[in-house]
Protein backbone atom coordinates (compact mmCIF):
# COMPACT_ATOMS: atom_id res chain seq x y z
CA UNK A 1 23.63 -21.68 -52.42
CA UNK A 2 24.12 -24.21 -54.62
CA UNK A 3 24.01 -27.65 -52.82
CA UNK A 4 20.16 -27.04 -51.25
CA UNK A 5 17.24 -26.92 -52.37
CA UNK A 6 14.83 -23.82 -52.01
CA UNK A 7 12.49 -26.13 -49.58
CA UNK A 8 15.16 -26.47 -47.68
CA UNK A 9 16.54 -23.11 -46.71
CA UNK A 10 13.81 -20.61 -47.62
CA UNK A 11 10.64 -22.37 -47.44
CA UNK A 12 10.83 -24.17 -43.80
CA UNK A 13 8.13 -24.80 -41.86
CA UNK A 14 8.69 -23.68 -38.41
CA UNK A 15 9.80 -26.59 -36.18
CA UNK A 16 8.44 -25.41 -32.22
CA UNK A 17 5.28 -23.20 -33.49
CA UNK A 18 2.12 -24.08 -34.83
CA UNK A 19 -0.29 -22.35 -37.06
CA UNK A 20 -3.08 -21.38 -34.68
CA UNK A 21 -6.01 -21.95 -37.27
CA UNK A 22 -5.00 -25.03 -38.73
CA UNK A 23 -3.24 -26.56 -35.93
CA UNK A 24 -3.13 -28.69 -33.68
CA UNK A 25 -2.98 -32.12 -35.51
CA UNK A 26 -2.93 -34.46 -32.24
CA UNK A 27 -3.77 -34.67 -28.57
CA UNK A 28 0.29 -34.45 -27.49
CA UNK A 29 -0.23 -30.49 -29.83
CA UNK A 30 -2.99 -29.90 -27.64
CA UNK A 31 -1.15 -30.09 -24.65
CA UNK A 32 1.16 -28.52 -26.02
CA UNK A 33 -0.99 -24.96 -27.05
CA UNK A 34 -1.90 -25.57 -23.22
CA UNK A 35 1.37 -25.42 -21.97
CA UNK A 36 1.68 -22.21 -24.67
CA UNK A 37 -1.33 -20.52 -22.42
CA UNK A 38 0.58 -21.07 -19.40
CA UNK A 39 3.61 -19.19 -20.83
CA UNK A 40 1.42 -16.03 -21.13
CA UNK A 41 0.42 -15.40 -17.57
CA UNK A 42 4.75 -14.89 -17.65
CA UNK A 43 4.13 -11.88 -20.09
CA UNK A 44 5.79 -8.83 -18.45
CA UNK A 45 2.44 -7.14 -18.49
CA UNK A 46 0.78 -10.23 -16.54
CA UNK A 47 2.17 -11.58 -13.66
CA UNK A 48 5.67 -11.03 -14.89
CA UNK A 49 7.48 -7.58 -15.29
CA UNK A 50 10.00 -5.77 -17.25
CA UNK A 51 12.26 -2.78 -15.82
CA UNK A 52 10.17 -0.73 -13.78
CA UNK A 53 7.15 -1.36 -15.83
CA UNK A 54 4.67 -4.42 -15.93
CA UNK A 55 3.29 -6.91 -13.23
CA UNK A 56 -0.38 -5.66 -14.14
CA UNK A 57 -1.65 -8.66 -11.76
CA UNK A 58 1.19 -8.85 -9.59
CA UNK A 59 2.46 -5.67 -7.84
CA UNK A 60 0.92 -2.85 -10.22
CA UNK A 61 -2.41 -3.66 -7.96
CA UNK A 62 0.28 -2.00 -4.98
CA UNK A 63 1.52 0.54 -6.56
CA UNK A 64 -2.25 1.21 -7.84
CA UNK A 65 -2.81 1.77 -4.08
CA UNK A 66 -1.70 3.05 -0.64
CA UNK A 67 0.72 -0.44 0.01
CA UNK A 68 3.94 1.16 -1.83
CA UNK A 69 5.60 4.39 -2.36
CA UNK A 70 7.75 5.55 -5.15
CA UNK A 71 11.09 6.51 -4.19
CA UNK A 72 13.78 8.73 -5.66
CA UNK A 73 15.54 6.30 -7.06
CA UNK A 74 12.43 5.74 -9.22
CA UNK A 75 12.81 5.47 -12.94
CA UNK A 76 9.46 6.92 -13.45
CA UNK A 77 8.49 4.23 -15.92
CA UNK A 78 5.25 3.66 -13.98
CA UNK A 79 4.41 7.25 -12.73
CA UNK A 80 1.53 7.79 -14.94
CA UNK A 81 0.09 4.80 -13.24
CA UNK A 82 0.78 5.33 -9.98
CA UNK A 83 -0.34 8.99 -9.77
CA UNK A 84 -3.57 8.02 -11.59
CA UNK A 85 -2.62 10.12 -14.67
CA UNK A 86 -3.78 7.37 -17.25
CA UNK A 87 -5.75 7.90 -20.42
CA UNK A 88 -7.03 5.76 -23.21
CA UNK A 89 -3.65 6.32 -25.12
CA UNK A 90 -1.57 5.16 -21.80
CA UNK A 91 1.25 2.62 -23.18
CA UNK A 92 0.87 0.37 -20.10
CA UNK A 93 -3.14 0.54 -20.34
CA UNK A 94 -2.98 -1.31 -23.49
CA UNK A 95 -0.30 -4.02 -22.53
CA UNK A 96 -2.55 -5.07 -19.77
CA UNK A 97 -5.56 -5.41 -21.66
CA UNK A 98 -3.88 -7.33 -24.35
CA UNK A 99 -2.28 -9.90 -22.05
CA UNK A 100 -5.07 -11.91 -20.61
CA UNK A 101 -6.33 -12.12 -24.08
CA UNK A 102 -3.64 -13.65 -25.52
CA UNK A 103 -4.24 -16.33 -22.82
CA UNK A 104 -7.65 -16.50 -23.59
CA UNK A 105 -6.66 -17.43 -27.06
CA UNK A 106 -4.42 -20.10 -26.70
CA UNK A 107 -7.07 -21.58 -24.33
CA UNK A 108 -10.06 -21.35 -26.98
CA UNK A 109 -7.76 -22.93 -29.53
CA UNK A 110 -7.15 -25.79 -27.15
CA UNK A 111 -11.02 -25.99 -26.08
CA UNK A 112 -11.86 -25.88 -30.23
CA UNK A 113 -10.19 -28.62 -31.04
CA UNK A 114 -9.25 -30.73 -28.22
CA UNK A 115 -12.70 -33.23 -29.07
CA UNK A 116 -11.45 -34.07 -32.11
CA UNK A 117 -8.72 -36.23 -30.68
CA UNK A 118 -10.78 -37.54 -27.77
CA UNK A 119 -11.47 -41.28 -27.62
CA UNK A 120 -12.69 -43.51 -24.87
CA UNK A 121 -9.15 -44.69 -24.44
CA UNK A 122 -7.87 -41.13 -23.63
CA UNK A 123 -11.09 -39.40 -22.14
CA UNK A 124 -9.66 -38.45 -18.65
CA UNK A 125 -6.58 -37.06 -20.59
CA UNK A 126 -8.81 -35.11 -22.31
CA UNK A 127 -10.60 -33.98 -19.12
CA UNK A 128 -6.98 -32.93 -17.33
CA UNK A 129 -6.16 -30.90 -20.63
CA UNK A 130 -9.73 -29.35 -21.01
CA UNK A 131 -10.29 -28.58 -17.63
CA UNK A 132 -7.32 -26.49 -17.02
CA UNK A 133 -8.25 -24.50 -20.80
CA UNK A 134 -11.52 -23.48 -19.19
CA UNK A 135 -10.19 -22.61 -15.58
CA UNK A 136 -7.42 -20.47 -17.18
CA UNK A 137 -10.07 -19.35 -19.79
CA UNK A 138 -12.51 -18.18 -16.10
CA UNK A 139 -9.11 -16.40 -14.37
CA UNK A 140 -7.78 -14.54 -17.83
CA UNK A 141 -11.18 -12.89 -18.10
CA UNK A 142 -11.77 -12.46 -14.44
CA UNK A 143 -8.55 -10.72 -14.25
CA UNK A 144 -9.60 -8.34 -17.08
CA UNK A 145 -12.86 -7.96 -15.42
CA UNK A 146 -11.40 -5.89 -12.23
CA UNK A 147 -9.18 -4.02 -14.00
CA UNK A 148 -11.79 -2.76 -17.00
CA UNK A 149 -15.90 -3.10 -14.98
CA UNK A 150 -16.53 0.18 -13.44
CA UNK A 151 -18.78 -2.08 -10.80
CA UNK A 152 -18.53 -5.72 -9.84
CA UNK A 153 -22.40 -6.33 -9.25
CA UNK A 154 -22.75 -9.75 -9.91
CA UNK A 155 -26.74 -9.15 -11.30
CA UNK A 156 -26.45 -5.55 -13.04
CA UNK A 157 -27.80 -5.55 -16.62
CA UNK A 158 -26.77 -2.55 -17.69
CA UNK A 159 -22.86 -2.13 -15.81
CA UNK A 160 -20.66 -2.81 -18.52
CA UNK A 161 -17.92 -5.92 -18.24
CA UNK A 162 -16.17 -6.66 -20.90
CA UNK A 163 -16.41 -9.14 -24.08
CA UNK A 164 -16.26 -13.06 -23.17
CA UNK A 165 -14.31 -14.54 -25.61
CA UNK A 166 -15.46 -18.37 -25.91
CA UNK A 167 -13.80 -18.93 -29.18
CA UNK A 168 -10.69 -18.07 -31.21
CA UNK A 169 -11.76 -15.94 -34.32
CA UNK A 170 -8.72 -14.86 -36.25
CA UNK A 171 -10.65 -12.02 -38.47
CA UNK A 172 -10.72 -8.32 -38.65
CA UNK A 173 -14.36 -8.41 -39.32
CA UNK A 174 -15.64 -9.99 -36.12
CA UNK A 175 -16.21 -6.55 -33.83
CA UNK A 176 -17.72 -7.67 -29.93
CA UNK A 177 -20.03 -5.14 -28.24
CA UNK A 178 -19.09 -5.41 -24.29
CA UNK A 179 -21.23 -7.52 -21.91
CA UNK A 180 -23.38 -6.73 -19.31
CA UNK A 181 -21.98 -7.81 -15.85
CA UNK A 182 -24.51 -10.43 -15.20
CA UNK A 183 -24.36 -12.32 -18.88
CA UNK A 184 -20.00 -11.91 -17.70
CA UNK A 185 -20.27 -13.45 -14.69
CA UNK A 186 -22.92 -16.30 -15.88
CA UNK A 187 -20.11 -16.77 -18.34
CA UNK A 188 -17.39 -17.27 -15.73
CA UNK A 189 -19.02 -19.10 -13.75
CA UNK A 190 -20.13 -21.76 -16.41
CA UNK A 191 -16.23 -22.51 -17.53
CA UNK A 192 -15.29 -22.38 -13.65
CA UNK A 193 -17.94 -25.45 -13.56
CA UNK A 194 -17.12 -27.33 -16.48
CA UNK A 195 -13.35 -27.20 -15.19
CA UNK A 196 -14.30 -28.52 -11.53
CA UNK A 197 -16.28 -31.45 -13.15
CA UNK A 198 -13.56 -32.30 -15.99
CA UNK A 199 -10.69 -31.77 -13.25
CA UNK A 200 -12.87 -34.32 -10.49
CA UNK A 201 -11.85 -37.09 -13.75
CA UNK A 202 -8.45 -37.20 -14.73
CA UNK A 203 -5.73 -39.38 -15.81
CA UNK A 204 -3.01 -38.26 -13.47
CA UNK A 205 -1.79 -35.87 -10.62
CA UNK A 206 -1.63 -32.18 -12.39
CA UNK A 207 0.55 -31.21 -9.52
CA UNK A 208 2.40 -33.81 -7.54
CA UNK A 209 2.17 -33.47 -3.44
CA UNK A 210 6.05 -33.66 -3.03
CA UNK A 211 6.99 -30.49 -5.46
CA UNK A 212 8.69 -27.11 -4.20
CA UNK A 213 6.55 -25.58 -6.87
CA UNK A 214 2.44 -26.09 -7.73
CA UNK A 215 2.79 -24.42 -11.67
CA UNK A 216 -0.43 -25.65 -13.12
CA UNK A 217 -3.79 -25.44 -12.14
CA UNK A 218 -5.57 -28.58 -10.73
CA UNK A 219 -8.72 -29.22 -8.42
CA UNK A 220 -7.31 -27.08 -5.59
CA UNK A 221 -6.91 -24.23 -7.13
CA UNK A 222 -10.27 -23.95 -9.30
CA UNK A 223 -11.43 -23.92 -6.17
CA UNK A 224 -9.83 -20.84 -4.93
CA UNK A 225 -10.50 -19.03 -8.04
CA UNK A 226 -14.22 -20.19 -7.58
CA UNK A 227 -14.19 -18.55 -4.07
CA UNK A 228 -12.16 -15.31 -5.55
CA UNK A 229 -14.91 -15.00 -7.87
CA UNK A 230 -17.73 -15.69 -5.46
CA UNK A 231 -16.36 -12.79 -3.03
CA UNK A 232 -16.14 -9.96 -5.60
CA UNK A 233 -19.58 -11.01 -6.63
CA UNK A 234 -20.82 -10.56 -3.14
CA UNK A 235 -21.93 -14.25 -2.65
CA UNK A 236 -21.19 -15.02 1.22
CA UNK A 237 -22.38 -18.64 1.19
CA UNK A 238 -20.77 -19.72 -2.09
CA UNK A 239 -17.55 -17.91 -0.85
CA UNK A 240 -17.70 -19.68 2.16
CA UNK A 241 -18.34 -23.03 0.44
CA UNK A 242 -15.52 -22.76 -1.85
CA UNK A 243 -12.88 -21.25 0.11
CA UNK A 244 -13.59 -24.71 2.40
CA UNK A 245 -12.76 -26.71 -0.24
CA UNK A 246 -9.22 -24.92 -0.95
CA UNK A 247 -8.13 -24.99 2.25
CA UNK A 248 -9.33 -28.70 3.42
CA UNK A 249 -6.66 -29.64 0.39
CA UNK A 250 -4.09 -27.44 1.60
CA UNK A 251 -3.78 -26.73 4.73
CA UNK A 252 -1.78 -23.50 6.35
CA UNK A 253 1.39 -22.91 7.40
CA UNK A 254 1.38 -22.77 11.20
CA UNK A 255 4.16 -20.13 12.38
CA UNK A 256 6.99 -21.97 9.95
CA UNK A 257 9.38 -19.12 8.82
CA UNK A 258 11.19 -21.69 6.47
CA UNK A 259 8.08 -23.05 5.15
CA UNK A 260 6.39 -19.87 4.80
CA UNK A 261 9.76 -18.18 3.61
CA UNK A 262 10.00 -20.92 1.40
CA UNK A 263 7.33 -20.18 -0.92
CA UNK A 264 8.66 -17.23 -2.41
CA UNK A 265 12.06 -18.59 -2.70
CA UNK A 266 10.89 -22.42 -3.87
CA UNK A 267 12.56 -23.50 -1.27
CA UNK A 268 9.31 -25.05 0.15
CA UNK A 269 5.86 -25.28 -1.21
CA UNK A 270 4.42 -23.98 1.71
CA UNK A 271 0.73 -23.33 1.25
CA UNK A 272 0.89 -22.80 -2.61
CA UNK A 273 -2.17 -23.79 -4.12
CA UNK A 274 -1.09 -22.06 -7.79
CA UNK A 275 2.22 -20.63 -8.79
CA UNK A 276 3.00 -18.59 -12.15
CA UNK A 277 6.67 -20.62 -12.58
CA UNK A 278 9.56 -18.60 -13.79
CA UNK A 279 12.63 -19.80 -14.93
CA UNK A 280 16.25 -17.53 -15.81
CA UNK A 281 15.68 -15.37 -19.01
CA UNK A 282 11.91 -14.95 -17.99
CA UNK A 283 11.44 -12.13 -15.87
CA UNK A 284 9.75 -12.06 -12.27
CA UNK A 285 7.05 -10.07 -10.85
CA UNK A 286 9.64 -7.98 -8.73
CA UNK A 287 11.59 -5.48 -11.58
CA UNK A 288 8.61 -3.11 -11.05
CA UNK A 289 9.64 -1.77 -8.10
CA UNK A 290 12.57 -3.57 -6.73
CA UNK A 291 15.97 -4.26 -9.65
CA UNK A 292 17.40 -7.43 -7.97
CA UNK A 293 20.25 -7.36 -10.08
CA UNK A 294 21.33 -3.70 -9.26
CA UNK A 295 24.51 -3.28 -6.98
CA UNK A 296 23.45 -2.05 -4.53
CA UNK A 297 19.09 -3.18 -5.83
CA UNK A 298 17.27 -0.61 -6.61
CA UNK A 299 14.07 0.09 -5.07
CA UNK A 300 11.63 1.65 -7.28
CA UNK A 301 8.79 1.09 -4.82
CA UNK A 302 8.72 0.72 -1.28
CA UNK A 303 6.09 -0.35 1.75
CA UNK A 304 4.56 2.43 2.86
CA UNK A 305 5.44 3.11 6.50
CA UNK A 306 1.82 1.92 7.20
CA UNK A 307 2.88 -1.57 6.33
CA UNK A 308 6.41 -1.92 8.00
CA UNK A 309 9.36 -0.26 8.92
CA UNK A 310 12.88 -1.10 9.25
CA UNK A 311 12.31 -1.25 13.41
CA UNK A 312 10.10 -3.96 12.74
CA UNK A 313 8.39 -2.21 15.68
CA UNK A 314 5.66 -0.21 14.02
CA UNK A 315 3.31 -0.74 11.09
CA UNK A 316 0.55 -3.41 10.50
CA UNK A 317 3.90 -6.51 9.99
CA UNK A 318 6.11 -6.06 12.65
CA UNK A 319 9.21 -8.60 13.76
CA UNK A 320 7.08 -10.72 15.07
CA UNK A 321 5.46 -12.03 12.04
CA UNK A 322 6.67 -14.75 10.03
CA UNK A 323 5.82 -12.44 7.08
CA UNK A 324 8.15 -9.34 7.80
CA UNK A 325 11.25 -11.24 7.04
CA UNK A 326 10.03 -13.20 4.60
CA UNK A 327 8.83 -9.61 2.62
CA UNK A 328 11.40 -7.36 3.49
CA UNK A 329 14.72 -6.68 3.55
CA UNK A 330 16.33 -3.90 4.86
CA UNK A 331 18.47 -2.52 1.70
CA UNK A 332 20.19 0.88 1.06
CA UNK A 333 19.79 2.01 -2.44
CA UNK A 334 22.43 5.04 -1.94
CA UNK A 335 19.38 7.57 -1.52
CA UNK A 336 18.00 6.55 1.36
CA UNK A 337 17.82 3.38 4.29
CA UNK A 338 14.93 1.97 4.46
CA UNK A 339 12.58 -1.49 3.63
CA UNK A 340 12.36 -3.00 0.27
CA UNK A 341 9.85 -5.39 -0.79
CA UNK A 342 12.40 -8.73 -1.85
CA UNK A 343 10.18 -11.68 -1.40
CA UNK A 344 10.32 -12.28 -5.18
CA UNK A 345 14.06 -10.97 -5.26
CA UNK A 346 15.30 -14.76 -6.68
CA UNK A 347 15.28 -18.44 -5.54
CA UNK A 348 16.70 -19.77 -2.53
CA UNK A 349 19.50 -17.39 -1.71
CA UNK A 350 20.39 -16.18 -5.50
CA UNK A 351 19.11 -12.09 -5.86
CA UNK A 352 18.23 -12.01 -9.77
CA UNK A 353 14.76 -11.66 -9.55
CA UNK A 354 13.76 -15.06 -11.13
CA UNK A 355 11.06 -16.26 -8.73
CA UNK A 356 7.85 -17.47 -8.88
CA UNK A 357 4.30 -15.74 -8.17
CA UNK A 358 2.12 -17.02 -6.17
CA UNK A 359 -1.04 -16.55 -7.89
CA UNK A 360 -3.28 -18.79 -5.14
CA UNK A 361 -2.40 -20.02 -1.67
CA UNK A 362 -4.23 -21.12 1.93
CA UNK A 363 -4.06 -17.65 3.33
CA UNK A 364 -6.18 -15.91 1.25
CA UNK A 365 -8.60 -18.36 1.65
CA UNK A 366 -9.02 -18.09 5.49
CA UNK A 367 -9.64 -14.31 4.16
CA UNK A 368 -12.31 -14.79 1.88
CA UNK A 369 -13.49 -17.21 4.39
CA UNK A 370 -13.34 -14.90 7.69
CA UNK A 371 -14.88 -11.86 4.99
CA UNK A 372 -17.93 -13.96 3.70
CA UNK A 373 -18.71 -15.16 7.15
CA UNK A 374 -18.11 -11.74 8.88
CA UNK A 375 -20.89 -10.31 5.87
CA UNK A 376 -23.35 -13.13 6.59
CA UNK A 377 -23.47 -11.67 10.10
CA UNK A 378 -25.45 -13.92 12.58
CA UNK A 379 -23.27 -17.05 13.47
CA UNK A 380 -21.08 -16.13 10.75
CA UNK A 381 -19.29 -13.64 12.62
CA UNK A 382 -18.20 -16.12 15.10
CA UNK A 383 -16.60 -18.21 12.37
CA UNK A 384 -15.17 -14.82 10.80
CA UNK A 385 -13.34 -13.89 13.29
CA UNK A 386 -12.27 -17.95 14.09
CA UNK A 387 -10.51 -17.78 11.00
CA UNK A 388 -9.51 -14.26 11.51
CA UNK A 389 -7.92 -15.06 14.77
CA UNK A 390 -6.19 -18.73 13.76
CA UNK A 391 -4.41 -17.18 10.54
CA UNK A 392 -2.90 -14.53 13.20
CA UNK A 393 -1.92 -17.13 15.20
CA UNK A 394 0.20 -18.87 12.37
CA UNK A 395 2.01 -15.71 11.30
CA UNK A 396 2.31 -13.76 14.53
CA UNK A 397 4.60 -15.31 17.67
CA UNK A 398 3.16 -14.83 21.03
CA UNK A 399 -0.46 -13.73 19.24
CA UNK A 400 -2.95 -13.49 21.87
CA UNK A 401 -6.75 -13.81 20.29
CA UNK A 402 -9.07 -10.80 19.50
CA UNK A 403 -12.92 -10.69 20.10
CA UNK A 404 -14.75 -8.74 17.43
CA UNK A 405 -18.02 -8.06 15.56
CA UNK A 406 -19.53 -5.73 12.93
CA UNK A 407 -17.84 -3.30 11.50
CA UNK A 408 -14.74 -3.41 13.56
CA UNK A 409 -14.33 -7.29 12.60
CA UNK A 410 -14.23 -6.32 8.89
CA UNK A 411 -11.65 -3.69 9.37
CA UNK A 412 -9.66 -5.98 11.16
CA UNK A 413 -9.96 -8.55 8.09
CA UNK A 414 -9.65 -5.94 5.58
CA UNK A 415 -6.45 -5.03 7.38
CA UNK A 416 -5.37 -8.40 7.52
CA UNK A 417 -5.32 -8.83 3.84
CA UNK A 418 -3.81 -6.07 3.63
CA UNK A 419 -1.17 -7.62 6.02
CA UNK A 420 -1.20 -11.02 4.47
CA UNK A 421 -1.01 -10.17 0.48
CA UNK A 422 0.61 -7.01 0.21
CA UNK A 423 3.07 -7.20 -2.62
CA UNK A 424 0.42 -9.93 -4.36
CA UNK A 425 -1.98 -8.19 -6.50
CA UNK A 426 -5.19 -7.05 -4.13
CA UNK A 427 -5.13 -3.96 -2.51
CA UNK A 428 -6.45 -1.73 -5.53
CA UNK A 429 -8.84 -4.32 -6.17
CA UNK A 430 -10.09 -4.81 -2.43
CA UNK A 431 -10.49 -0.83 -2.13
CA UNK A 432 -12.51 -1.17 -5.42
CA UNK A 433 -14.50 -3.80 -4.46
CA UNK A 434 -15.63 -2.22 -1.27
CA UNK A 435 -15.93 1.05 -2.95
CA UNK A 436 -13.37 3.13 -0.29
CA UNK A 437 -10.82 6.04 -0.45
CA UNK A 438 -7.33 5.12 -1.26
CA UNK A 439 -5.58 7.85 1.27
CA UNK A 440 -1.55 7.04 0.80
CA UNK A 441 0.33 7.64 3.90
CA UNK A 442 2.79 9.79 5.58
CA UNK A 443 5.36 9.70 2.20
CA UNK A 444 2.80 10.60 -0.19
CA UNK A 445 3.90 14.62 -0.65
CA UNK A 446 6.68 14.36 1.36
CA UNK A 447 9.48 15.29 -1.42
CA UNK A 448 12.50 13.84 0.85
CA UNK A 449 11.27 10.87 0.18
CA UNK A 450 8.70 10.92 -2.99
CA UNK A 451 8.11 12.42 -6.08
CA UNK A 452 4.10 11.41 -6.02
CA UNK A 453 1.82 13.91 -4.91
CA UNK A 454 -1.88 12.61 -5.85
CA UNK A 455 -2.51 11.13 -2.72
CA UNK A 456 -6.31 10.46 -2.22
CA UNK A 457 -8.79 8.87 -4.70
CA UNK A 458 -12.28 8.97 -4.15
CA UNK A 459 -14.68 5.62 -4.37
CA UNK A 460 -16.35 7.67 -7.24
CA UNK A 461 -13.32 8.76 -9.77
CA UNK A 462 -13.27 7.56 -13.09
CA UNK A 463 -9.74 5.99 -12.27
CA UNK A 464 -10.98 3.27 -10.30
CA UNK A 465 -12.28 1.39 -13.95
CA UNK A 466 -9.39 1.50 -16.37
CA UNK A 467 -10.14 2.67 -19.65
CA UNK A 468 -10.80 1.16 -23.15
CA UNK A 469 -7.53 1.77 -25.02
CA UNK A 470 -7.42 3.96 -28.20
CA UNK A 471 -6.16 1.21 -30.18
CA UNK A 472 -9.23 -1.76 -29.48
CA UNK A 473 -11.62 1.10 -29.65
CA UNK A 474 -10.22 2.05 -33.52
CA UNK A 475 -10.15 -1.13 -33.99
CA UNK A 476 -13.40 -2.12 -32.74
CA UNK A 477 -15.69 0.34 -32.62
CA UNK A 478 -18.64 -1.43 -30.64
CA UNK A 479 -16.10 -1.15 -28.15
CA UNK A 480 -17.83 1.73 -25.56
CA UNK A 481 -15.37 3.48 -23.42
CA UNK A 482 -15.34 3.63 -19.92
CA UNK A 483 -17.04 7.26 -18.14
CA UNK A 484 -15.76 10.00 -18.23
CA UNK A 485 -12.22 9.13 -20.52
């Protein structure tokens, strides 16, 4: 070409990326790698999905479980997941263990050089930017951390976590052993600190009050993840503490449909605390078991019958509850009538399957709240089953109050989670946590209806921990595999 210049057509410097060891040159490229970190938890392996495949911390945890089925109109992308069939070479395995990571990176690059362009003039900047990098840093390697520790003991020394990355090192020669899960969790905790006390200091409102959506983490929702954290490490009083401090700042939908609905549609912010935003072109959390765009959808996944049923008359969500219409809808996928799980089927009334995921909001709080309290036993229980009995009472019409204690009060809140965030990410994990069986119901080996036949797993199968893949153990080979794989 004979009018340009070889700067100028071959040798270009990439105008929207930046060279991750070298960059960034300014507090505005800070924010900027920040905003990049926020784009990962969209990553189809994350809280996103692709066809059938995907949503690692968004429905996979389901599908992982006894809350969904796979139907016959099934693809089968995910089968070796949901029948437990995984192995270190599993394709899926290694997408979700690279995901958070790539996260984690973006926020190390932004906590490495964000002091450099600190100045008394632009300190509480700083402190907005910063604290977000290390609360995203504390969820990306949280998340990693129920997926990959065989146990969550908060003060084992020899259970094996995983490796906390606290900076970005670009080099084939640095090779991590794993961490025990106490020096994992002192880890977690310390960033979960430093972004409470950088986030109490800031230069603006992260998420302003009057928004349909809440897409970046502030105050509020460090909080919850503090009191996430604090209940799989079995700490009742810190749970309690925390979970307080969510919900005093955002406060629960009381028996709203439109509110409530509204949240998965972002039609109203409902109880939000922290959403993963998605816009058209990225794809939702729901293409892994329900195709929006399908005429007629198709449902890869369904509830189980255990959860809800198209009478709206059986099941632990029945008509009556704010949260059956706002979860299902009853579709026909030409194999069979039946429920389909649609609250992330698109944004107010469009079906595309462009909606946002709810990664935090008020009702799992009065959970972790009613749990901790239920565990401390004592007085506790009376405040357990408060909570218990007043999130019933905002989701359930005509709800008359329960009286419980002991064990029957933590199946009742074990149920109600399962009520409350089915279709959000828990269910595997809150099995795992409280080391029980998953038993799948009444469709599990019933070929009408399902091609799955593994139906129970035991607290003590190797499954329950996913492993190392192949390719970070070849790679790294301080890298010790999980039992058993």
């Amino acid at each position: 070409m004979q009018a340009c210049k070889k700067e100028e057509v071959i040798e270009l410097t990439p105008e929207f990326s930046l060279d991750a060891v070298t960059n960034p040159s300014s507090m505005d490229q800070v924010e900027q790698v920040l905003l990049g970190a926020y784009s990962g938890f969209r990553n189809a392996n994350y809280y996103g999905s692709g066809s059938g495949t995907g949503a690692g911390w968004a429905l996979m945890p389901d599908v992982l479980s006894d809350n969904l089925y796979e139907t016959l109109t099934s693809l089968a992308n995910s089968r070796t997941m949901s029948e437990w069939t995984y192995n270190s070479n599993t394709g899926q395995i290694a997408s979700f263990y690279q995901a958070p990571y790539a996260v984690i990176a973006s926020a190390n690059i932004v906590l490495r050089d964000i002091d450099e362009f600190t100045t008394a003039s632009n300190q509480k900047t700083a402190n907005r930017i910063k604290g977000q990098a290390y609360a995203i840093r504390a969820l990306a390697h949280f998340d990693l951390f129920r997926y990959f520790a065989v146990k969550y003991d908060r003060a084992s020394t020899t259970d094996l976590a995983l490796y906390y990355s606290k900076e970005f090192t670009p080099t084939e020669s640095f090779k991590p052993s794993r961490m025990s899960n106490k020096e994992y969790y002192d880890n977690l905790f310390a960033d979960i600190d430093k972004a409470i006390a950088l986030l109490l200091d800031v230069d603006k409102v992260i998420n302003p009050a009057s928004g349909l959506t809440r897409p970046y983490i502030d105050l509020t929702a460090v909080y919850a993840l503090h009191a996430r954290v604090y209940l799989y490490a079995g700490m009742w009083t810190e749970a309690v503490s925390a979970s307080t401090k969510a919900i005093n700042l955002r406060p629960l939908v009381n028996l709203n449909q439109a509110a409530f609905s509204g949240m998965y549609n972002q039609s109203h912010a409902g109880e939000i605390i922290w959403n993963v935003q998605f816009e058209s072109g990225q794809s939702g959390p729901t293409f892994l078991v329900y195709f929006a765009t399908g005429a007629p959808p198709r449902n890869y996944f369904r509830p189980a019958l255990e959860i809800a049923d198209t009478t709206g008359n059986n099941g632990l969500i029945r008509s009556n509850d704010i949260r059956y219409s706002a979860f299902f809808t009853k579709a026909n996928d030409n194999t069979s009538k039946g429920l389909g799980l649609t609250k992330f089927k698109g944004k107010g009334s469009v079906s595309d399957g462009v909606a946002n995921f709810p990664v935090f909001r008020t009702g799992e709080m009065y959970l972790i709240r009613a749990e901790a309290n239920a565990r401390l036993g004592g007085a506790g229980e009376a405040l357990g089953l408060a909570d218990l009995n007043a999130l019933r009472a905002a989701r359930i019409t005509g709800y008359t109050p329960v009286t419980l204690s002991g064990s029957a009060l933590l199946s009742a809140i074990a149920d109600e989670r399962r009520r409350e965030l089915v279709g959000e990410g828990h269910r595997f994990f809150d099995l795992k946590r409280t080391t029980r069986n998953i038993v799948r119901g009444s469709t599990c080996g019933n070929t009408a209806l399902s091609p799955v036949g593994f139906c129970t797993l035991s607290p003590t199968a190797r499954e329950w921990a996913l492993p190392i893949p192949e390719s970070v153990r070849n790679a790294n080979t301080n890298e010790i595999q999980n039992p058993n794989y």
